[in-house]
N, C-alpha and C. Protein backbone atom coordinates (compact mmCIF):
# COMPACT_ATOMS: atom_id res chain seq x y z
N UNK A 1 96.63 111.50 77.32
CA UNK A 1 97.05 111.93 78.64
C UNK A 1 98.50 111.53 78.87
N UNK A 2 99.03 112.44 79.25
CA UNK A 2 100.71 112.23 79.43
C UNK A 2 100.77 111.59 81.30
N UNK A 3 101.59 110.93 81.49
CA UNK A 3 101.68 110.50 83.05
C UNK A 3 103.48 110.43 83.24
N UNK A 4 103.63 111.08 84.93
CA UNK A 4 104.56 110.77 85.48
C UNK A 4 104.52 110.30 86.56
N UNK A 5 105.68 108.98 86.71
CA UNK A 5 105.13 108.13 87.65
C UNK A 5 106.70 108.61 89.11
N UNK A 6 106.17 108.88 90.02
CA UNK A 6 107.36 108.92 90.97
C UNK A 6 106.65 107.97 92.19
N UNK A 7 108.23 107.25 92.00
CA UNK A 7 108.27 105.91 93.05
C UNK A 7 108.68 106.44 94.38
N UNK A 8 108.01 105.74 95.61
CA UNK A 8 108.79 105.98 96.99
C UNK A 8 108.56 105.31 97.76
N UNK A 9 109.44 105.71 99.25
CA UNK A 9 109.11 104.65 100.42
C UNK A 9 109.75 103.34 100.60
N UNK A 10 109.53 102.47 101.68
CA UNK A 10 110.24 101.19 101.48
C UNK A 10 109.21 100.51 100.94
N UNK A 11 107.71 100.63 100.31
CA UNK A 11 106.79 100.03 99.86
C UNK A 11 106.75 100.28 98.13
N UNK A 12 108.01 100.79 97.80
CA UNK A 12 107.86 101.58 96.21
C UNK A 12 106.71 101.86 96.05
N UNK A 13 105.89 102.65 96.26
CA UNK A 13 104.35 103.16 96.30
C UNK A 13 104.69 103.94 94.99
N UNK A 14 103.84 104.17 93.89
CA UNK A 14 103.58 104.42 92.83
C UNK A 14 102.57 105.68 93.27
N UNK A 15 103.49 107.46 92.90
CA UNK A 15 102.35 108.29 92.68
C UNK A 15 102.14 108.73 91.47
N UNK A 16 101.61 109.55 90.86
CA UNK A 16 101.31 109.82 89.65
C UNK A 16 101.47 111.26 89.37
N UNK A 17 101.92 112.13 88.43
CA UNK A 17 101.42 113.26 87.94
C UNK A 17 100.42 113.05 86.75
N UNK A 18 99.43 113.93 86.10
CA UNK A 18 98.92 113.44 85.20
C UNK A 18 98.50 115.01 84.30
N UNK A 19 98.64 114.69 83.23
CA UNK A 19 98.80 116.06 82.76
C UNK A 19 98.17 115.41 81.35
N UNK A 20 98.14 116.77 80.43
CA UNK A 20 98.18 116.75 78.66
C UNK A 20 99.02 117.25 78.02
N UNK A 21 99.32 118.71 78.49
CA UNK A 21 101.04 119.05 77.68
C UNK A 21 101.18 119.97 79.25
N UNK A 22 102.74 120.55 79.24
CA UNK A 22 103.11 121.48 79.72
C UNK A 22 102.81 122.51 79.73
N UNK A 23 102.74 123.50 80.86
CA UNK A 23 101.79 124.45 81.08
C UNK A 23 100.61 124.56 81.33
N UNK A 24 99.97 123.20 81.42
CA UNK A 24 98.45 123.09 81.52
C UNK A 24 98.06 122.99 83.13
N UNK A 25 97.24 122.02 83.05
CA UNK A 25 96.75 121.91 84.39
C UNK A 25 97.20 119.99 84.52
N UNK A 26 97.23 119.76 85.95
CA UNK A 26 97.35 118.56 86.39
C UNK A 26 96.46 117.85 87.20
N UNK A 27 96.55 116.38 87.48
CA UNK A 27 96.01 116.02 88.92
C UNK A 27 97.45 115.07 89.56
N UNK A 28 97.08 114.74 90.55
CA UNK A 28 98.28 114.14 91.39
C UNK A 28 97.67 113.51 92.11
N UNK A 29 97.79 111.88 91.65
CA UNK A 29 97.47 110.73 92.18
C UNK A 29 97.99 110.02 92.98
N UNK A 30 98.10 109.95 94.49
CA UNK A 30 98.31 109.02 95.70
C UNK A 30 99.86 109.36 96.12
N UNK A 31 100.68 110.34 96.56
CA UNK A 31 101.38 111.08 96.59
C UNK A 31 101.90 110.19 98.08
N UNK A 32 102.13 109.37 98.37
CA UNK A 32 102.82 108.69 99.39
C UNK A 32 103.95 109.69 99.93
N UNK A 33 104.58 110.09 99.28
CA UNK A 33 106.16 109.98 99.73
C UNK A 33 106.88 111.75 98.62
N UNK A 34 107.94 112.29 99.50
CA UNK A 34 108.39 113.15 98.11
C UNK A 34 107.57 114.41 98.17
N UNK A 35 107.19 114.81 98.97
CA UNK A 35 106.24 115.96 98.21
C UNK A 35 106.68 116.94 97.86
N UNK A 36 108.21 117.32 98.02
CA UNK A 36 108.94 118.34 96.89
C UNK A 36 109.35 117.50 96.14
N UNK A 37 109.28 116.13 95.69
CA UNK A 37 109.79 116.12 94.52
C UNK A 37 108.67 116.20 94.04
N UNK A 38 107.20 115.78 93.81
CA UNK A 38 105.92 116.54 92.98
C UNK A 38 106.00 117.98 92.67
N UNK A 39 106.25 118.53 94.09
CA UNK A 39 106.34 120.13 93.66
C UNK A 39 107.22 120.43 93.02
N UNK A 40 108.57 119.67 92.60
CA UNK A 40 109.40 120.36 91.55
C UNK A 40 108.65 120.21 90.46
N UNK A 41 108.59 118.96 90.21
CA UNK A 41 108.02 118.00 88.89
C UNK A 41 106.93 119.19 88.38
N UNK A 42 105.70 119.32 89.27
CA UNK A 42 105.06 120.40 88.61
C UNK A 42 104.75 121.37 88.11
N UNK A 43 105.87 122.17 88.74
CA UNK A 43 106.54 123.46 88.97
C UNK A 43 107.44 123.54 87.66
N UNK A 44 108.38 122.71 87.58
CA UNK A 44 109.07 122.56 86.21
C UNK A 44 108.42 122.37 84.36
N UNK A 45 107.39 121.70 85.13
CA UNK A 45 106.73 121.55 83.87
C UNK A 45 105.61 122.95 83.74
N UNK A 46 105.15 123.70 84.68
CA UNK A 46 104.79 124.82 84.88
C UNK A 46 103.24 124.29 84.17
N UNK A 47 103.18 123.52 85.33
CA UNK A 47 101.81 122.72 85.43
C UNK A 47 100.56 123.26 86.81
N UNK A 48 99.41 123.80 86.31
CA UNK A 48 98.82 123.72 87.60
C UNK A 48 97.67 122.97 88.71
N UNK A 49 98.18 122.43 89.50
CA UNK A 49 97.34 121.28 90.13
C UNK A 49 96.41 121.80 90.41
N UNK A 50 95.11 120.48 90.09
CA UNK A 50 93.79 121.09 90.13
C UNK A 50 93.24 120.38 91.39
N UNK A 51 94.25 119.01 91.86
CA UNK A 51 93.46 118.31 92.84
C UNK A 51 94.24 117.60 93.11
N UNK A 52 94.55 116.71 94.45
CA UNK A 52 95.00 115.29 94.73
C UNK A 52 94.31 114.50 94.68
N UNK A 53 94.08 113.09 94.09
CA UNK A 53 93.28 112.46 94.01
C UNK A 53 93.61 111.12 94.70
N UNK A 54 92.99 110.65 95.91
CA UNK A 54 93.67 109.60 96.75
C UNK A 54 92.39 107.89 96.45
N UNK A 55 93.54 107.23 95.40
CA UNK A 55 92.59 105.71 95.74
C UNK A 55 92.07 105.42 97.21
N UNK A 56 92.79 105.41 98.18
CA UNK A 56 92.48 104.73 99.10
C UNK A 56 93.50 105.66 100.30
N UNK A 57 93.02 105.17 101.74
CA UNK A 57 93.38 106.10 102.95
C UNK A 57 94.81 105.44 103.67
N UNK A 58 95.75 104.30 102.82
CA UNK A 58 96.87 103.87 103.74
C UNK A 58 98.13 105.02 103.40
N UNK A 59 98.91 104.50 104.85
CA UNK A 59 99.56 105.86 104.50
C UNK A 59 100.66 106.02 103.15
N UNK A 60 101.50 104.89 102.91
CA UNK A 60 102.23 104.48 101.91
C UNK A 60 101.83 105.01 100.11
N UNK A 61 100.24 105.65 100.68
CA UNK A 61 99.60 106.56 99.09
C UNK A 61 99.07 108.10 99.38
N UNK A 62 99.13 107.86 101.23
CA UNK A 62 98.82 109.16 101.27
C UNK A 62 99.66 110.33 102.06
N UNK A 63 101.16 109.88 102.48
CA UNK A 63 101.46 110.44 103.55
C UNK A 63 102.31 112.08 103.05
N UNK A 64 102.47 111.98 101.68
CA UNK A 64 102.54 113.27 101.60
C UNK A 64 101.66 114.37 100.83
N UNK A 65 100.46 114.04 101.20
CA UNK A 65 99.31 114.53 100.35
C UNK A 65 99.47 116.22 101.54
N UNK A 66 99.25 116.24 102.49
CA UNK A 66 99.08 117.58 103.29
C UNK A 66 99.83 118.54 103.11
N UNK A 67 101.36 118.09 102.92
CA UNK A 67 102.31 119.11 102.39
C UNK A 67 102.46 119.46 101.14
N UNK A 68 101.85 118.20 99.91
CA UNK A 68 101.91 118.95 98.42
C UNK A 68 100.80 119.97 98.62
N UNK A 69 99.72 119.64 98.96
CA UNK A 69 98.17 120.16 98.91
C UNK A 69 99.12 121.81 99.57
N UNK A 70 99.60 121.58 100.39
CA UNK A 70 100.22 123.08 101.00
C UNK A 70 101.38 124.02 99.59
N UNK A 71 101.85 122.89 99.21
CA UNK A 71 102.77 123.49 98.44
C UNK A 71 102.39 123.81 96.80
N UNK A 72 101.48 122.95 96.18
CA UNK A 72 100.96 123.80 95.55
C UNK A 72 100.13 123.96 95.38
N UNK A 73 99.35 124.42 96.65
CA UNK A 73 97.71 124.77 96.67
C UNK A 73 96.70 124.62 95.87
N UNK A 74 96.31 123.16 96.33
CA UNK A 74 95.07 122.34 95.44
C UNK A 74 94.39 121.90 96.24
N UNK A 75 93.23 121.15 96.26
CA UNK A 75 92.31 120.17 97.42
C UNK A 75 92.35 118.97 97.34
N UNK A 76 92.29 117.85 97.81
CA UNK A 76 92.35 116.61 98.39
C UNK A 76 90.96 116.18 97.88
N UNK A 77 90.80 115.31 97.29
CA UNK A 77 89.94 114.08 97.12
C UNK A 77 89.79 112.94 97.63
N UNK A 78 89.02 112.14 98.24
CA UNK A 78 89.02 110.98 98.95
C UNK A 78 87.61 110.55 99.08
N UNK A 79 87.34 108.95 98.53
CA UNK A 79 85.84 108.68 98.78
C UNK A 79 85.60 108.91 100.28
N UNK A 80 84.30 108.90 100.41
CA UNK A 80 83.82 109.12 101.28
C UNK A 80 84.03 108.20 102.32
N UNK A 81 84.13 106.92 102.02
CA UNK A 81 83.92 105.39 102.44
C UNK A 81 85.12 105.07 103.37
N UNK A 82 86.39 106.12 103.02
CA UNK A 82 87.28 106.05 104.03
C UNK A 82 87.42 107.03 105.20
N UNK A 83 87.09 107.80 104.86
CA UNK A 83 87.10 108.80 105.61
C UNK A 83 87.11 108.35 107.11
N UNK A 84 86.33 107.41 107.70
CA UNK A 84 86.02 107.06 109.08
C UNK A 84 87.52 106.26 109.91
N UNK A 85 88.41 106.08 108.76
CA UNK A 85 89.29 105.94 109.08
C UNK A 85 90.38 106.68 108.72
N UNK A 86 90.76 107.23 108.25
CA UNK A 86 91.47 108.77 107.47
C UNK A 86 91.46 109.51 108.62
N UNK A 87 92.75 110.03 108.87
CA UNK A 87 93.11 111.43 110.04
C UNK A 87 93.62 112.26 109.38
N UNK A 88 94.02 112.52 108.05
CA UNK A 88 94.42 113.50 107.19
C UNK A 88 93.19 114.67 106.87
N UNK A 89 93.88 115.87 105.87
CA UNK A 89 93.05 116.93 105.40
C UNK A 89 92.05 115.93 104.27
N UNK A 90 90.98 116.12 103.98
CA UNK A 90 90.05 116.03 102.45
C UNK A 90 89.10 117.18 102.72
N UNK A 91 89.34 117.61 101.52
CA UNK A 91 88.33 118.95 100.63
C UNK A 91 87.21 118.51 100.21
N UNK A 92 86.92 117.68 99.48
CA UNK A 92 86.45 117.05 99.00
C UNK A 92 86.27 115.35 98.67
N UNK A 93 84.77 114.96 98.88
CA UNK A 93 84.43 113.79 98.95
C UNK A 93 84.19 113.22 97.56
N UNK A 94 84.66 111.53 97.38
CA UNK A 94 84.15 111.12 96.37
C UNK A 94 82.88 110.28 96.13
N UNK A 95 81.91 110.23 95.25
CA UNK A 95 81.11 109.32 95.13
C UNK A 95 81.50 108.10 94.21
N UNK A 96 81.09 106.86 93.73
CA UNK A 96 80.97 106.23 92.58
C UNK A 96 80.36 106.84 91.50
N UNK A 97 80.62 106.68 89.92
CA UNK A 97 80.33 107.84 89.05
C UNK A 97 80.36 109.43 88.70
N UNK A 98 81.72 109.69 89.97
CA UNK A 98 81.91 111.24 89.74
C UNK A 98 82.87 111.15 88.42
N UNK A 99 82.73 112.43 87.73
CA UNK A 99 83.51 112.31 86.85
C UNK A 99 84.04 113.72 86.85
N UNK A 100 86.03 113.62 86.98
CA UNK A 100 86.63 114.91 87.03
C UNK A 100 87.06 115.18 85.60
N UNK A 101 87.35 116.58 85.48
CA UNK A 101 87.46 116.79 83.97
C UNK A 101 89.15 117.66 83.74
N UNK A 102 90.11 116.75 83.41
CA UNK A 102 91.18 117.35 83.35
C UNK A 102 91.73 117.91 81.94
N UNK A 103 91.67 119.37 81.81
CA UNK A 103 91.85 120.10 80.30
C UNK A 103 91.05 118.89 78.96
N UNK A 104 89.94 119.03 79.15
CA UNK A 104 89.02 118.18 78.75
C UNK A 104 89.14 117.03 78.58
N UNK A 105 89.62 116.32 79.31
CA UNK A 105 89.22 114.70 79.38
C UNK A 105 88.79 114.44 80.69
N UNK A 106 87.98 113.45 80.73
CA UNK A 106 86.97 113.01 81.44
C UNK A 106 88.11 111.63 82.21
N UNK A 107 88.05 112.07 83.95
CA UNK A 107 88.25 111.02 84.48
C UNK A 107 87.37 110.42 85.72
N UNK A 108 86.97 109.13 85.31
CA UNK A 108 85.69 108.83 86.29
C UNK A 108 85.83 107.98 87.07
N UNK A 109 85.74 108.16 88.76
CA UNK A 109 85.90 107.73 89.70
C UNK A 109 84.99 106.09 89.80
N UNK A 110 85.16 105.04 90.05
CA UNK A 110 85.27 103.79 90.03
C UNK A 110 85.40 103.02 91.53
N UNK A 111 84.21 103.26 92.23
CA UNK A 111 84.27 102.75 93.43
C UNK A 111 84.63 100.83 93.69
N UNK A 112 85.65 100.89 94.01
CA UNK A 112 86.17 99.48 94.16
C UNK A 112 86.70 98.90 95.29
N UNK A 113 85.51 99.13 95.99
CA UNK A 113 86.23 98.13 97.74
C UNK A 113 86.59 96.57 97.38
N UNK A 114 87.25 96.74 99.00
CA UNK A 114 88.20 95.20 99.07
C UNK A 114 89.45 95.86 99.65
N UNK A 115 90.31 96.24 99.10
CA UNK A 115 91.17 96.59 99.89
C UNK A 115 91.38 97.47 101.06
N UNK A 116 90.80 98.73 100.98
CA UNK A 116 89.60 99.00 102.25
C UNK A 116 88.36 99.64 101.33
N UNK A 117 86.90 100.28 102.58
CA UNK A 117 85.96 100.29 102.01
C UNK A 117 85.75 101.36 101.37
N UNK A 118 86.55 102.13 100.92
CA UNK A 118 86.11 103.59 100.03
C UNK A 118 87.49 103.13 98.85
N UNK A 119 88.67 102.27 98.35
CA UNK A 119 88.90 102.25 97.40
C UNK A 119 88.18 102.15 96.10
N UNK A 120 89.21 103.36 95.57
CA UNK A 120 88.72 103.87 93.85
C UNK A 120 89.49 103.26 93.22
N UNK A 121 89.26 103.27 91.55
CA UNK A 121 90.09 103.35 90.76
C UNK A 121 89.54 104.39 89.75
N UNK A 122 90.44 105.21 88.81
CA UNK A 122 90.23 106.44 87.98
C UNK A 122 90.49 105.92 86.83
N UNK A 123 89.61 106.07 86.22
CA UNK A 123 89.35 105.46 84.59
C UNK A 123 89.48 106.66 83.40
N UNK A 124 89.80 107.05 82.50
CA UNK A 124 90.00 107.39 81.58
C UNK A 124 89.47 106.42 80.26
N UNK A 125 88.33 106.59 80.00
CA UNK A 125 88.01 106.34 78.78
C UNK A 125 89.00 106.59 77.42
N UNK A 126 88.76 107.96 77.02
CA UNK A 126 89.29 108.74 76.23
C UNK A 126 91.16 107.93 75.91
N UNK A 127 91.87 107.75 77.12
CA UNK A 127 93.20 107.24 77.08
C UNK A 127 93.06 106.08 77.23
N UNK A 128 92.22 104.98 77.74
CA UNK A 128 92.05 104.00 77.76
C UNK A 128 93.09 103.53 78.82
N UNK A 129 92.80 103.79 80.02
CA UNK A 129 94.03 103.65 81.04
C UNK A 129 93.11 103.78 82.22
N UNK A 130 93.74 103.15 82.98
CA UNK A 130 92.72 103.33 84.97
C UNK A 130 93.43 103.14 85.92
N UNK A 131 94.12 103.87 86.72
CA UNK A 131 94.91 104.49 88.12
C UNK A 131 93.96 103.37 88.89
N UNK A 132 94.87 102.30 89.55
CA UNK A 132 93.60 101.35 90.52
C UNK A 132 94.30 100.96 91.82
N UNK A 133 95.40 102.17 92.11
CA UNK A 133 95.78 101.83 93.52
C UNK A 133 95.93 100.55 94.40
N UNK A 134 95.40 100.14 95.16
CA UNK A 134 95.99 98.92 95.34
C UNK A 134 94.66 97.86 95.63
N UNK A 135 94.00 97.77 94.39
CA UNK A 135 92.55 97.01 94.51
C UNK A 135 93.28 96.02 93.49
N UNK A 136 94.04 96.67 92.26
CA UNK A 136 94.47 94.94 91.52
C UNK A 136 95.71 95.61 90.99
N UNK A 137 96.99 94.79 90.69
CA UNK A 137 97.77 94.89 90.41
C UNK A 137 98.83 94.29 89.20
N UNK A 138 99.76 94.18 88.40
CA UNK A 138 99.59 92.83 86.94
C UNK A 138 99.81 91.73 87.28
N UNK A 139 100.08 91.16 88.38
CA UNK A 139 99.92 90.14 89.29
C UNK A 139 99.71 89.61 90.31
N UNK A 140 98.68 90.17 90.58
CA UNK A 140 98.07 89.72 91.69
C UNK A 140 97.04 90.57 92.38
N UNK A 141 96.02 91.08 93.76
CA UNK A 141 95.12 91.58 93.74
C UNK A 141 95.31 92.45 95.48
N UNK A 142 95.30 93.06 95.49
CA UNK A 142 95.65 94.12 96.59
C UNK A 142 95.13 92.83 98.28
N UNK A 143 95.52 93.66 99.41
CA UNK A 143 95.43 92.57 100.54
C UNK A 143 93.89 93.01 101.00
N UNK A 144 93.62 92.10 101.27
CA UNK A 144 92.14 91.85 102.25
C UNK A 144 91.44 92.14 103.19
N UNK A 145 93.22 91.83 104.21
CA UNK A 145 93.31 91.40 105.83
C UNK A 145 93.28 92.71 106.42
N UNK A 146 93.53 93.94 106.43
CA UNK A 146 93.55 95.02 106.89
C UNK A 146 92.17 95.10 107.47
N UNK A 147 92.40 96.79 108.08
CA UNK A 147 91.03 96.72 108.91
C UNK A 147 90.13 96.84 108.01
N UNK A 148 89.67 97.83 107.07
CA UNK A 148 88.70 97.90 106.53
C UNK A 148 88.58 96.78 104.99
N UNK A 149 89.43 95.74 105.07
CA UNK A 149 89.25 95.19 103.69
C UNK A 149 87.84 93.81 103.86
N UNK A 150 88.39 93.43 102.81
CA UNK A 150 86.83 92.65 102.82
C UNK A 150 87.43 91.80 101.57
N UNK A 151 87.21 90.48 101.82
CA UNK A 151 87.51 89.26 100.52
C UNK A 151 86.24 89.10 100.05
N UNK A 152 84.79 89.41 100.03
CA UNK A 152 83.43 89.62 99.89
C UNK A 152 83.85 90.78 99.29
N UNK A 153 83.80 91.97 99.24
CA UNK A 153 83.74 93.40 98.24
C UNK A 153 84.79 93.23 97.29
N UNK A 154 86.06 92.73 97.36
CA UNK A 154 86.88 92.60 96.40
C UNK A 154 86.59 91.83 95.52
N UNK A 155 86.29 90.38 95.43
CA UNK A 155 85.49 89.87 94.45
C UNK A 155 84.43 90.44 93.82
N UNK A 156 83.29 91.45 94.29
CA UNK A 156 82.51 92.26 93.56
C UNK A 156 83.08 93.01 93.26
N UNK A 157 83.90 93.68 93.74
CA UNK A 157 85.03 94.67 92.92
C UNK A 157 85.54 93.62 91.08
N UNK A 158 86.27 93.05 91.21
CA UNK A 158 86.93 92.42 90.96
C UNK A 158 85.96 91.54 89.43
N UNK A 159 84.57 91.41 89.95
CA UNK A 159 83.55 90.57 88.88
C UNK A 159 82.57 91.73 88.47
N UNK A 160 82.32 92.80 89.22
CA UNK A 160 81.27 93.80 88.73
C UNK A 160 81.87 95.10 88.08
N UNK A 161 83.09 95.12 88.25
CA UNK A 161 83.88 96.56 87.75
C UNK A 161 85.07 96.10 86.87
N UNK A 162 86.16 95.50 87.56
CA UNK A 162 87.26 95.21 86.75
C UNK A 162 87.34 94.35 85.38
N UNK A 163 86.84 93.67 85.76
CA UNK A 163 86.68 92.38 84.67
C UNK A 163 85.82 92.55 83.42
N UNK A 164 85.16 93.95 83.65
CA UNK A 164 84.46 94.67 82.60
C UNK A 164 85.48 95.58 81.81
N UNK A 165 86.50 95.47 82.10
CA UNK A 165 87.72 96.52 81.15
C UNK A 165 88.13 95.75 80.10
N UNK A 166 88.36 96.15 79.06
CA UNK A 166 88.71 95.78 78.12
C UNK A 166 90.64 95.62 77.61
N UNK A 167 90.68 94.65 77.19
CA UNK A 167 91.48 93.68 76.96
C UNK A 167 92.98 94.59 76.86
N UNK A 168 92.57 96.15 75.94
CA UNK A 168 93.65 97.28 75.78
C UNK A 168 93.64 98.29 76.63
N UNK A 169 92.97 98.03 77.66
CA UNK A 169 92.80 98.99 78.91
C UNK A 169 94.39 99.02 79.51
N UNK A 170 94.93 100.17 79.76
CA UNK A 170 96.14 100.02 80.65
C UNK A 170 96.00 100.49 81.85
N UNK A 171 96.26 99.40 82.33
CA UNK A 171 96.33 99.80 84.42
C UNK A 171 97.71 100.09 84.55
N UNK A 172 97.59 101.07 86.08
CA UNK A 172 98.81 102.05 86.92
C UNK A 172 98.51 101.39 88.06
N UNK A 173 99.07 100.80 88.69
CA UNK A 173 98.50 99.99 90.08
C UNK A 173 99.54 101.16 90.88
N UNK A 174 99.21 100.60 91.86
CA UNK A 174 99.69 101.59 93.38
C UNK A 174 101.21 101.07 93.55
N UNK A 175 101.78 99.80 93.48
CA UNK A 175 103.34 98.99 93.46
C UNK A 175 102.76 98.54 92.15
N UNK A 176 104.87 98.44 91.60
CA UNK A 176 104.73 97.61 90.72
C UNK A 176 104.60 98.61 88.86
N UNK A 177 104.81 97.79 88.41
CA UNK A 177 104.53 97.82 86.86
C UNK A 177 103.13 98.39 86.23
N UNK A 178 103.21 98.81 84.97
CA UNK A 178 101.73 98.82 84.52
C UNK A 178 101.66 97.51 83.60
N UNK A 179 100.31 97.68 83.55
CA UNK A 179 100.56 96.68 82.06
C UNK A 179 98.52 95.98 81.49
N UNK A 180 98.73 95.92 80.35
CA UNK A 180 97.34 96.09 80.03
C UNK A 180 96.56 94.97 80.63
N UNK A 181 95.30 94.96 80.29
CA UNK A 181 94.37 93.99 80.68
C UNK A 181 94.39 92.66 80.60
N UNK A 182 94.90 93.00 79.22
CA UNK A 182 95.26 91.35 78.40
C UNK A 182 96.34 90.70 79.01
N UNK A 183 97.36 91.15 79.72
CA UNK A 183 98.71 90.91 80.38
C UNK A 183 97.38 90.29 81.91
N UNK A 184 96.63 91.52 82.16
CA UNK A 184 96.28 90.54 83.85
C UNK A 184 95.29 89.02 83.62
N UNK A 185 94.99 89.52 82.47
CA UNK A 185 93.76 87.64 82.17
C UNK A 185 95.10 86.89 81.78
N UNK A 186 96.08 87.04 81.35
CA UNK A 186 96.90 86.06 81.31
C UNK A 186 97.57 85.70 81.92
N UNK A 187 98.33 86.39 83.64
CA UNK A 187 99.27 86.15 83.76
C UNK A 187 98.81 86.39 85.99
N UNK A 188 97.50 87.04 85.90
CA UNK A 188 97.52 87.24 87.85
C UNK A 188 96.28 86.35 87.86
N UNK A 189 97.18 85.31 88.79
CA UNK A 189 96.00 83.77 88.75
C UNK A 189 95.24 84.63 90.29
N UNK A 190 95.59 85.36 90.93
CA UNK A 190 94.47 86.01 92.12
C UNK A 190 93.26 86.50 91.34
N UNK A 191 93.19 87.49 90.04
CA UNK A 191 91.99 87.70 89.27
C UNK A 191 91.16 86.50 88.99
N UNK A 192 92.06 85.67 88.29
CA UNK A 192 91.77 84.69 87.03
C UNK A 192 90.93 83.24 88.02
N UNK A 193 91.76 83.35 89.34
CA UNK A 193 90.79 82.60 90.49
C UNK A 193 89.38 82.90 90.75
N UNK A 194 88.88 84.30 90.85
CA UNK A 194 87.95 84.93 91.03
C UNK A 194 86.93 84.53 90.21
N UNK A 195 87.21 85.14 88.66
CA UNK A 195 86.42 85.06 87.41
C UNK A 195 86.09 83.82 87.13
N UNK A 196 86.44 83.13 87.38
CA UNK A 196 86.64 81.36 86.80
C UNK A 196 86.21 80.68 87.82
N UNK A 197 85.60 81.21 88.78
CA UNK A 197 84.73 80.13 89.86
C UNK A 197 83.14 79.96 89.32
């Protein structure tokens, strides 16, 4: 899976294009900010979006999801779990264990509250990589304190989902850097606090 990452905002919010070659089809992950610069990006690569796919409902990942979704006419994804707080468009709802299929690879939705209560993260087996928005990051672990977060679901996040990835797994966090698994057991003492109690 090929990825382009466009930064924005005063929060550098991390969105994603995600593709296999040019000319194919795409998805477009957490689109904060920019939404003509996605629509060039996609447009140039003469890519066609199949979906937006939103980790979580703050605005800093979602605030230009209504105008790409307009511009190059695709549908909105969003667990379900946010929705009650979400005032934006969604097409479509997510469950835990959906699995979307982009020019045949399999990407499977990863219900991971804590940061609020419908955050995902999107896993890719096949590439060995997982889009995890702002539930963990290569140092350190998304915030709590918001309305819908929870320091109780993030630790089950955190001991029942994450900590099950493997060591060459590469994470895309929402801010910030990527960097593999083996980089977060070594180096984000917010995980390594968790696991080790």
């Amino acid at each position: 899976m090929k990825i382009k990452r466009i930064v924005g905002g005063n929060l550098e919010s991390n969105g994603y294009i995600l593709y296999q070659n040019e000319g194919g089809h795409c998805f477009v992950i957490d689109p904060g900010y920019n939404a003509e610069k996605f629509a060039v990006q996609i447009q140039k690569m003469k890519l066609t979006a199949d979906g937006i796919l939103l980790t979580h409902h703050h605005y800093d990942h979602t605030g230009a999801v209504d105008k790409l979704s307009d511009l190059v006419e695709c549908p909105i994804y969003m667990h379900w779990g946010d929705l009650e707080i979400y005032r934006g468009t969604v097409h479509h709802t997510l469950e835990d264990g959906d699995v979307l299929v982009l020019d045949g690879e399999n990407i499977k939705v990863l219900h991971t509250p804590g940061h609020t209560e419908g955050s995902v993260c999107f896993y890719s087996e096949d590439s060995k990589l997982v889009f995890t928005g702002d539930t963990i990051f290569n140092i350190d672990l998304g915030r709590t304190d918001l309305e819908d977060g929870s320091d109780y679901k993030m630790e089950q996040s955190i001991r029942d989902v994450i900590d099950k990835w493997e060591n060459d797994i590469m994470i895309y966090p929402g801010h910030g850097d990527s960097c593999t698994m083996k980089y977060v057991r070594q180096h984000n003492k917010e995980f390594l606090d968790i696991i080790e109690r």
